[in-house]
PDB file of N, CA and C in Angstrom:
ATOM      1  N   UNK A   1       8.094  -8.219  31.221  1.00  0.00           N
ATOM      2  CA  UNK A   1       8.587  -8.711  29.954  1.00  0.00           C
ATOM      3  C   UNK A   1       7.650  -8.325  28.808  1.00  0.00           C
ATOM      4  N   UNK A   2       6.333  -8.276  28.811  1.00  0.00           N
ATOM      5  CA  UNK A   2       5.513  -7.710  28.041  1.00  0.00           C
ATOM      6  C   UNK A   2       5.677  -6.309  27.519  1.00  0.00           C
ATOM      7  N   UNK A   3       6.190  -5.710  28.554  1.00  0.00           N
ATOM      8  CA  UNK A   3       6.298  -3.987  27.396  1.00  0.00           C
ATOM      9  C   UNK A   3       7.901  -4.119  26.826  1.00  0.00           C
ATOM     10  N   UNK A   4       8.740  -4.893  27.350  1.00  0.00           N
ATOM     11  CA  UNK A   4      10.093  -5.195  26.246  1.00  0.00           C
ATOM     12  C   UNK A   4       9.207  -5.767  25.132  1.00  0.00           C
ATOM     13  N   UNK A   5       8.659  -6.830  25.015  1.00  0.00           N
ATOM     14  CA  UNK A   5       7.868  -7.344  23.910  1.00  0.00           C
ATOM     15  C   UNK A   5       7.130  -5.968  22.842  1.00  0.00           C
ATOM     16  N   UNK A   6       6.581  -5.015  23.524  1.00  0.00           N
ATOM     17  CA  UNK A   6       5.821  -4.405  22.992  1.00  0.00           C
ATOM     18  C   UNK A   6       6.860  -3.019  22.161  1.00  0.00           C
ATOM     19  N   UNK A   7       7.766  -2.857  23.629  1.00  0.00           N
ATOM     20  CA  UNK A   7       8.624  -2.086  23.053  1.00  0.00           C
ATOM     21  C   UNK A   7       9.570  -2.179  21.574  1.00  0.00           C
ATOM     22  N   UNK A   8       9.734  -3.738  21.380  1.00  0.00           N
ATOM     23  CA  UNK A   8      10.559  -4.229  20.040  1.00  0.00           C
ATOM     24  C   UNK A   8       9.780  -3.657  18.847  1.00  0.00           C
ATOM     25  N   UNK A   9       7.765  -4.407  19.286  1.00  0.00           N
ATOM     26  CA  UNK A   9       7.428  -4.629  18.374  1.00  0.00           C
ATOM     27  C   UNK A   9       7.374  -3.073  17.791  1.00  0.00           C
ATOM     28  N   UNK A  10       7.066  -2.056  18.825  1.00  0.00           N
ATOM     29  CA  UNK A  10       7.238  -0.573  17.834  1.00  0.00           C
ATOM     30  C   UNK A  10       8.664  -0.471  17.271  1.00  0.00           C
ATOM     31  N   UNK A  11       9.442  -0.760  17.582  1.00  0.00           N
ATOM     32  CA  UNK A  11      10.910  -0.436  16.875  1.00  0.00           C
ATOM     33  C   UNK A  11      10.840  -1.460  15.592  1.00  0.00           C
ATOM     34  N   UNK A  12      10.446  -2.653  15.827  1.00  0.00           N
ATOM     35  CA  UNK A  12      10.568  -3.218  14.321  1.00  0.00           C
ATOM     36  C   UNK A  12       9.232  -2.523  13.554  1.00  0.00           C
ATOM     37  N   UNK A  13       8.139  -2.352  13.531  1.00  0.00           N
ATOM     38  CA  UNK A  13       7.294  -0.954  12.961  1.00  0.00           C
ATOM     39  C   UNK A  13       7.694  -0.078  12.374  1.00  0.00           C
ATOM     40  N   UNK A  14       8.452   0.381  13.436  1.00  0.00           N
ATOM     41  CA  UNK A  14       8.749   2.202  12.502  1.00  0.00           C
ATOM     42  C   UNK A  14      10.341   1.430  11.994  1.00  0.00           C
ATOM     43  N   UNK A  15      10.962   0.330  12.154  1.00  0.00           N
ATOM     44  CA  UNK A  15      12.182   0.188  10.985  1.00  0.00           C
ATOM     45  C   UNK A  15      11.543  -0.447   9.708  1.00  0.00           C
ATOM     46  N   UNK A  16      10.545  -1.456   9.793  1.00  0.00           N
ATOM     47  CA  UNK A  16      10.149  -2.255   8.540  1.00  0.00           C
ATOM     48  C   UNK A  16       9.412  -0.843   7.720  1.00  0.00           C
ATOM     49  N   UNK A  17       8.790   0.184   8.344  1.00  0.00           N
ATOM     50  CA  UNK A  17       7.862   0.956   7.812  1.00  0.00           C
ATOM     51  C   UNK A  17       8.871   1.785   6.895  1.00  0.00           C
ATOM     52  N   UNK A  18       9.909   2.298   7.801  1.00  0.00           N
ATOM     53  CA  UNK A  18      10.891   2.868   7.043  1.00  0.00           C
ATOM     54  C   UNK A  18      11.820   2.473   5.335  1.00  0.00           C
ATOM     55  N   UNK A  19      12.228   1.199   6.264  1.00  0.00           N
ATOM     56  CA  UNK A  19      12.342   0.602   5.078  1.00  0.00           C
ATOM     57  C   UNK A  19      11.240   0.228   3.462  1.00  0.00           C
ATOM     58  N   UNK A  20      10.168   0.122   3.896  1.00  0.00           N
ATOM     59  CA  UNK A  20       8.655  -0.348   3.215  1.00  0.00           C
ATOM     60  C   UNK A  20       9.249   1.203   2.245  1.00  0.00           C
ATOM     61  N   UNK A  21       9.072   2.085   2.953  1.00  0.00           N
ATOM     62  CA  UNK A  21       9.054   3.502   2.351  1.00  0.00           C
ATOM     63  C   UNK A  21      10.257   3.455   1.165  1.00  0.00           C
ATOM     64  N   UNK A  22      11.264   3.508   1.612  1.00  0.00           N
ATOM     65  CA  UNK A  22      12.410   2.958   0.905  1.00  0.00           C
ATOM     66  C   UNK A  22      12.230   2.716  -0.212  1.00  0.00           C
ATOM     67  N   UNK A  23      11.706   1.274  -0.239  1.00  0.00           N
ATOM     68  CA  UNK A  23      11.694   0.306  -0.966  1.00  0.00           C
ATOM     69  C   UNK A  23      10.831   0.780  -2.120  1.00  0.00           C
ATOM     70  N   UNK A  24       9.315   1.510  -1.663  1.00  0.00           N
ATOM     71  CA  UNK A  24       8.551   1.927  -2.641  1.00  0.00           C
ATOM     72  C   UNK A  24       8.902   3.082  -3.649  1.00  0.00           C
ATOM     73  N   UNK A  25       9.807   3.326  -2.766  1.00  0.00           N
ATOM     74  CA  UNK A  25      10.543   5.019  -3.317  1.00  0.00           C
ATOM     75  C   UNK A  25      11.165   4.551  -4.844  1.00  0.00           C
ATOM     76  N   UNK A  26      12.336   4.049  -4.489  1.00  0.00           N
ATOM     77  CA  UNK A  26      13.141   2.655  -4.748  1.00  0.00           C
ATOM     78  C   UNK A  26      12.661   2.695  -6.643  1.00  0.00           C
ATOM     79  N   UNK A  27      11.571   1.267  -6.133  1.00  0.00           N
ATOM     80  CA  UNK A  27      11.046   1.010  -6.931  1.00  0.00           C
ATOM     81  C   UNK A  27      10.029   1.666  -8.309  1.00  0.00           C
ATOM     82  N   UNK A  28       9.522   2.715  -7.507  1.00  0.00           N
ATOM     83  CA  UNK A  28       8.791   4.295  -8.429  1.00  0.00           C
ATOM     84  C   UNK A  28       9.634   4.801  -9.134  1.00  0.00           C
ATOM     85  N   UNK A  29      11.249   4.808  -8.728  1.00  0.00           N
ATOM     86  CA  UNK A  29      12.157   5.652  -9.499  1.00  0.00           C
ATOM     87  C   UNK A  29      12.556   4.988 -10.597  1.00  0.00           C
ATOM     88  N   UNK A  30      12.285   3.510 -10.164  1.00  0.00           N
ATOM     89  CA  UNK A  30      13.383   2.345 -11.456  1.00  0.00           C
ATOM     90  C   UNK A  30      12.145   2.319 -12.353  1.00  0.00           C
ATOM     91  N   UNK A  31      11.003   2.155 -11.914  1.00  0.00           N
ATOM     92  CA  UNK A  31       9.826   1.958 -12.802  1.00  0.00           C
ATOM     93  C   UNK A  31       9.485   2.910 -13.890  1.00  0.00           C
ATOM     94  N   UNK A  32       9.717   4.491 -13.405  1.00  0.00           N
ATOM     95  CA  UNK A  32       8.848   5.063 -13.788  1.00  0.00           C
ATOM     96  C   UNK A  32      10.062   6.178 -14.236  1.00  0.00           C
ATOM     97  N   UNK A  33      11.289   6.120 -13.860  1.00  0.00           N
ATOM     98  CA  UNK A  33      12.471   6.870 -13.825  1.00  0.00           C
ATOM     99  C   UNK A  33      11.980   8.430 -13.484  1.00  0.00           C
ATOM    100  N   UNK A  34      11.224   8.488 -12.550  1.00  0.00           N
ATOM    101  CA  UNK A  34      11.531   9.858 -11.507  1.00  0.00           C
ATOM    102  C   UNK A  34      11.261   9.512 -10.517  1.00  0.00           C
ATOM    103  N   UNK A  35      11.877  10.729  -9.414  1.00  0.00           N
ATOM    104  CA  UNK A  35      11.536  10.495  -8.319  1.00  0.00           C
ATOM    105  C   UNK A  35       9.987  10.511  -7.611  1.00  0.00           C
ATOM    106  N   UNK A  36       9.964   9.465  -6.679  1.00  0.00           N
ATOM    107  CA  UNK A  36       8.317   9.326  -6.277  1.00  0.00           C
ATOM    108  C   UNK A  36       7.763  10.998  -5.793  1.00  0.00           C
ATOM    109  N   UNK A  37       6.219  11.202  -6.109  1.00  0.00           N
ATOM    110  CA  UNK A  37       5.884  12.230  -5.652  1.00  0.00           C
ATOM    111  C   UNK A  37       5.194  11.966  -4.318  1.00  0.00           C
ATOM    112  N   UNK A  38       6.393  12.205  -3.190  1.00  0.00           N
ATOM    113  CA  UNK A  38       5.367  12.376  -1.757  1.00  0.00           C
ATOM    114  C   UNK A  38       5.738  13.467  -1.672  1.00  0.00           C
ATOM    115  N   UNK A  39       5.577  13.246   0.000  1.00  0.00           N
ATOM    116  CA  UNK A  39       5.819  14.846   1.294  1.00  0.00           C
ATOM    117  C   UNK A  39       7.083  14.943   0.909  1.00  0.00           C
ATOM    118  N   UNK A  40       8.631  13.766   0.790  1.00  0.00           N
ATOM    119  CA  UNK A  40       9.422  14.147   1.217  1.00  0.00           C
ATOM    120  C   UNK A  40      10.113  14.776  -0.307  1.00  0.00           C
ATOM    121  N   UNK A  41       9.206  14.870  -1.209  1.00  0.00           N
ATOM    122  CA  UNK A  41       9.942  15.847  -2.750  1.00  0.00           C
ATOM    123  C   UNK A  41       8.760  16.353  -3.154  1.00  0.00           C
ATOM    124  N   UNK A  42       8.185  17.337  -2.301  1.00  0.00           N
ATOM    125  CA  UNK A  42       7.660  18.412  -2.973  1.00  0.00           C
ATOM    126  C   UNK A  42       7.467  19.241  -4.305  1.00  0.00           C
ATOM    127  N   UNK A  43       8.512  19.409  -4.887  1.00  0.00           N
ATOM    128  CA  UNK A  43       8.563  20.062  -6.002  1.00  0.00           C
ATOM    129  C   UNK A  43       8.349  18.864  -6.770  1.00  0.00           C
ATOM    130  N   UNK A  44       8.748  17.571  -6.944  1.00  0.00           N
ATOM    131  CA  UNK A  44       8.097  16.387  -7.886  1.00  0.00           C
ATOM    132  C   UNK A  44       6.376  16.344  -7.357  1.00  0.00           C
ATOM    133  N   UNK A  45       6.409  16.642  -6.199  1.00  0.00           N
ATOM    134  CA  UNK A  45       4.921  16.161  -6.037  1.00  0.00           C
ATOM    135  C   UNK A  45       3.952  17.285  -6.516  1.00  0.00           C
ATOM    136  N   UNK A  46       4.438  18.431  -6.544  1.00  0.00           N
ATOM    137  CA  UNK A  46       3.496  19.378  -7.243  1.00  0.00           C
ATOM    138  C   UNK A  46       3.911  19.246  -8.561  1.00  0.00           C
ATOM    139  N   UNK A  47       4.794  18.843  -9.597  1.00  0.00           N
ATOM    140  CA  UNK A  47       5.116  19.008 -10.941  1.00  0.00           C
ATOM    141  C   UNK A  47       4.217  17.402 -11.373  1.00  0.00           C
ATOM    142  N   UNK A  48       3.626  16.827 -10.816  1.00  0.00           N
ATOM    143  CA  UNK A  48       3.354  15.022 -11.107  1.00  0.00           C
ATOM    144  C   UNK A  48       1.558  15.533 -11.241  1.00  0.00           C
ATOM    145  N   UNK A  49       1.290  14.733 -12.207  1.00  0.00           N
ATOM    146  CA  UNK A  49      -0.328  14.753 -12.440  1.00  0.00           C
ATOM    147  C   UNK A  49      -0.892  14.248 -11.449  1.00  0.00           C
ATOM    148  N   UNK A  50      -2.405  14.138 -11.243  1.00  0.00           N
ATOM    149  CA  UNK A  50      -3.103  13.867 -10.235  1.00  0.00           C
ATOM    150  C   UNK A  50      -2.923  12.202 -10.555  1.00  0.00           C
ATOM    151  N   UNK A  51      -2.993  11.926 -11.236  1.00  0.00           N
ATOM    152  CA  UNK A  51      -3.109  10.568 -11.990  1.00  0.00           C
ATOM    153  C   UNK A  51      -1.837   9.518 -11.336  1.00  0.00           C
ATOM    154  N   UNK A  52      -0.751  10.233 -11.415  1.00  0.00           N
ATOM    155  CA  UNK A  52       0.375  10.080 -10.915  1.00  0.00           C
ATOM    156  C   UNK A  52       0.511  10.055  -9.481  1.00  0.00           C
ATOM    157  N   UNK A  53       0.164  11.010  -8.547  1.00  0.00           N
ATOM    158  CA  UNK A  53       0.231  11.209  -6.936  1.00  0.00           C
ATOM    159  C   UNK A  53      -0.653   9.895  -6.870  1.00  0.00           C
ATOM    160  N   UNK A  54      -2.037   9.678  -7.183  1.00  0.00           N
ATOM    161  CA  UNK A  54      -3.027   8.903  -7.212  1.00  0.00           C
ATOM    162  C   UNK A  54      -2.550   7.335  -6.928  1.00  0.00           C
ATOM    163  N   UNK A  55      -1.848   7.014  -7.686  1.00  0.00           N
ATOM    164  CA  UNK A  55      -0.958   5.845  -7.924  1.00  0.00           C
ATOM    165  C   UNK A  55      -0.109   5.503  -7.163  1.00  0.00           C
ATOM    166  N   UNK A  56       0.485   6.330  -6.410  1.00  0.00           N
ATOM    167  CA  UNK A  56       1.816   6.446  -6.142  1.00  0.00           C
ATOM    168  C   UNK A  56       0.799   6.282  -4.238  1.00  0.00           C
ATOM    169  N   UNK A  57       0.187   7.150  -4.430  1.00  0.00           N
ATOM    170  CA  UNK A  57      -0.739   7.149  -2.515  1.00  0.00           C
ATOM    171  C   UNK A  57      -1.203   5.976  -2.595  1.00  0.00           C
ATOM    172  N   UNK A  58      -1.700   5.141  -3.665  1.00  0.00           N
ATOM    173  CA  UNK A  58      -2.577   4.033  -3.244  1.00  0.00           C
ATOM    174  C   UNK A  58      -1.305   2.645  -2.976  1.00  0.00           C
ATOM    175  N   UNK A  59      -0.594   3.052  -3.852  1.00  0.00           N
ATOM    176  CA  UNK A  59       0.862   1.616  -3.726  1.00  0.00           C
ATOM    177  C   UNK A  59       1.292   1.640  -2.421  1.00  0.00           C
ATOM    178  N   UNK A  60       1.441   3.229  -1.599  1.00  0.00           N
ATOM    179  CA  UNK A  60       2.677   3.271  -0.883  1.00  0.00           C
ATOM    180  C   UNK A  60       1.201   2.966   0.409  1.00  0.00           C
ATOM    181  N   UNK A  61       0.435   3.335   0.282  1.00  0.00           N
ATOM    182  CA  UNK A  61      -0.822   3.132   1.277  1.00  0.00           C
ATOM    183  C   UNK A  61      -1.006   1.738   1.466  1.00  0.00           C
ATOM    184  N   UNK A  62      -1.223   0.766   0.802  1.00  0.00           N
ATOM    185  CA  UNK A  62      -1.308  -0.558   0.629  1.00  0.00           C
ATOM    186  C   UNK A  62       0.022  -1.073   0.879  1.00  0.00           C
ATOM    187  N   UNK A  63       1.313  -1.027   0.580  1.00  0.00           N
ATOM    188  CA  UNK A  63       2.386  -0.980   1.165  1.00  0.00           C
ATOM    189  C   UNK A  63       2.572  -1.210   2.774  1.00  0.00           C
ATOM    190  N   UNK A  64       2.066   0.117   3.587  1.00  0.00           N
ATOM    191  CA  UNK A  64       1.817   0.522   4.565  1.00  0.00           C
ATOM    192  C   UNK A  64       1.238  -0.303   5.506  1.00  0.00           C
ATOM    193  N   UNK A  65       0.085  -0.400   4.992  1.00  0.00           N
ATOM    194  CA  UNK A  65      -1.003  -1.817   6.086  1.00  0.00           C
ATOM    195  C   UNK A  65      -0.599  -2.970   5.630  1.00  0.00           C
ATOM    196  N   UNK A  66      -0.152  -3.245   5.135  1.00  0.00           N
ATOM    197  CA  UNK A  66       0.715  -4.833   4.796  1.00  0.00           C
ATOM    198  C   UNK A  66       1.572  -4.500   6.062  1.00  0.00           C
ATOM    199  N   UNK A  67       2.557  -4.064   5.689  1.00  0.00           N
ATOM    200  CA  UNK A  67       3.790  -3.957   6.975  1.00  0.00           C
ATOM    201  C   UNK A  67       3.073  -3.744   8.455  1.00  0.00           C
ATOM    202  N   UNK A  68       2.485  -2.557   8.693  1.00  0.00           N
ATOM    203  CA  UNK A  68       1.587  -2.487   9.854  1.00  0.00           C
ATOM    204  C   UNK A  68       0.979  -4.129   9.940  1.00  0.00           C
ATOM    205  N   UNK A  69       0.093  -4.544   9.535  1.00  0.00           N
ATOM    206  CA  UNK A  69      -0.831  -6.145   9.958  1.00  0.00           C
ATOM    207  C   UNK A  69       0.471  -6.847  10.169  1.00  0.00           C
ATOM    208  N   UNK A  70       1.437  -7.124   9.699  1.00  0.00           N
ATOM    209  CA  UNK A  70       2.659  -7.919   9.614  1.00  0.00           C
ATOM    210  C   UNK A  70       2.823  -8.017  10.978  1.00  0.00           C
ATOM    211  N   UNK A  71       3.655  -6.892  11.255  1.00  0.00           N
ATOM    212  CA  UNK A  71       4.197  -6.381  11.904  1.00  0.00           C
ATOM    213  C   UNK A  71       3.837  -6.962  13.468  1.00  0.00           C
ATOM    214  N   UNK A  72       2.391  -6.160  13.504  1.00  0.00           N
ATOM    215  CA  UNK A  72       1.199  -6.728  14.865  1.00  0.00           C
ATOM    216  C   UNK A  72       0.994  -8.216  15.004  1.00  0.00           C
ATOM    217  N   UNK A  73       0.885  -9.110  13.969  1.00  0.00           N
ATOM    218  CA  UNK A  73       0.876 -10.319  13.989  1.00  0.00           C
ATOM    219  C   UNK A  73       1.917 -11.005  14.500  1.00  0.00           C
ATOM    220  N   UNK A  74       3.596 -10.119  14.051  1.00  0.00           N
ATOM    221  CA  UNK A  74       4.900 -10.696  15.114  1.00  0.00           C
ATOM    222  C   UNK A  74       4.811 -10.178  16.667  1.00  0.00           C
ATOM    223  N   UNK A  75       4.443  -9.143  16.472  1.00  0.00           N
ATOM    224  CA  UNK A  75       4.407  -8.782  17.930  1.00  0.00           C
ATOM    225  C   UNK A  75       3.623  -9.568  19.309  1.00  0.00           C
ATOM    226  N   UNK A  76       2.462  -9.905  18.268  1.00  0.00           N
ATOM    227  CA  UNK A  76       1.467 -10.748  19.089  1.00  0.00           C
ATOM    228  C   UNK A  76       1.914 -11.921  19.626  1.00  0.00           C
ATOM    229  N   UNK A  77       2.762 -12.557  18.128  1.00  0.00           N
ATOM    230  CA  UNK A  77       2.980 -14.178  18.279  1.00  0.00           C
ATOM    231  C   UNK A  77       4.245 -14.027  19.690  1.00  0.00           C
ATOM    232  N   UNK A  78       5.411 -12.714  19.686  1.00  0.00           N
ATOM    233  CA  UNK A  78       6.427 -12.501  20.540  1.00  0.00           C
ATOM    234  C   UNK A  78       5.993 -12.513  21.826  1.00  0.00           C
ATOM    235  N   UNK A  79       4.673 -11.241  21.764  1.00  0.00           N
ATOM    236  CA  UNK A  79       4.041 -11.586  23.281  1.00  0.00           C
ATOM    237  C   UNK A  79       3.631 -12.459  23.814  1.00  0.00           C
ATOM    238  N   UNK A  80       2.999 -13.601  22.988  1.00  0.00           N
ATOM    239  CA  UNK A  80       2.401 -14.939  23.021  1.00  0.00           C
ATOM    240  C   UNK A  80       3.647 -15.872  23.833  1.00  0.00           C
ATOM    241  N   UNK A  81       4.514 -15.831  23.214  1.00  0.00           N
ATOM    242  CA  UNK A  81       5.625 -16.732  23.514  1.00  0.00           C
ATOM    243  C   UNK A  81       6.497 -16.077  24.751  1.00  0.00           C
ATOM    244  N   UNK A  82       6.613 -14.575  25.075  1.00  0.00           N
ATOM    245  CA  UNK A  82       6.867 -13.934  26.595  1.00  0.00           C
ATOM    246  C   UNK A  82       6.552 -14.494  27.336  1.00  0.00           C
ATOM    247  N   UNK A  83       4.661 -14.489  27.170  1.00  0.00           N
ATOM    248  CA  UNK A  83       3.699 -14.988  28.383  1.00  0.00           C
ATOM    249  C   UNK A  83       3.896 -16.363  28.877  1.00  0.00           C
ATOM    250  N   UNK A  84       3.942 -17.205  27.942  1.00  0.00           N
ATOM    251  CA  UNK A  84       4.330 -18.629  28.244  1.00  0.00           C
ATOM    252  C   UNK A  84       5.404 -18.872  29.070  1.00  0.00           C
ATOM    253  N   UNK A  85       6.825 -17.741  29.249  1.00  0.00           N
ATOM    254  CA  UNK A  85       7.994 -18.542  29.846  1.00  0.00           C
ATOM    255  C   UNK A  85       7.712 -17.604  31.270  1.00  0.00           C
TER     256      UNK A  85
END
């Protein structure tokens, strides 16, 4: 029952992460009205000042380990509560 436990907790990971991504995308576009400069728009990410990428890596980075710590903390409490039954 522990690697079903473990197995969720990567699937809710890479969906909350996904979503996290989303969301920051999302939000860069309404804020700032262009599209965010990552990997996945290249041509914004080379046309965007350093100043700009800068901003944009540290939000979506901090973003990131929020969801990651989250994430591990449900997984733990799930395994926690496996082990018990």
């Amino acid at each position: 029952m522990n690697i079903v436990a473990k197995l969720l907790g990567t699937l809710v990971s890479l969906l909350t992460g996904w979503v996290g991504s989303k969301i920051i995308g999302a939000l860069w576009q309404k804020t700032t009205g262009e599209h965010p400069p990552s990997v996945t728009n290249p041509e914004k990410q080379q046309q965007a000042t350093l100043g700009k990428i800068l901003v944009f890596a540290v939000i979506s980075g901090a973003s990131a380990a929020c969801i990651q710590a989250l994430t591990k903390r449900w997984t733990r409490g799930l395994e926690r509560r496996v082990a018990k039954h």
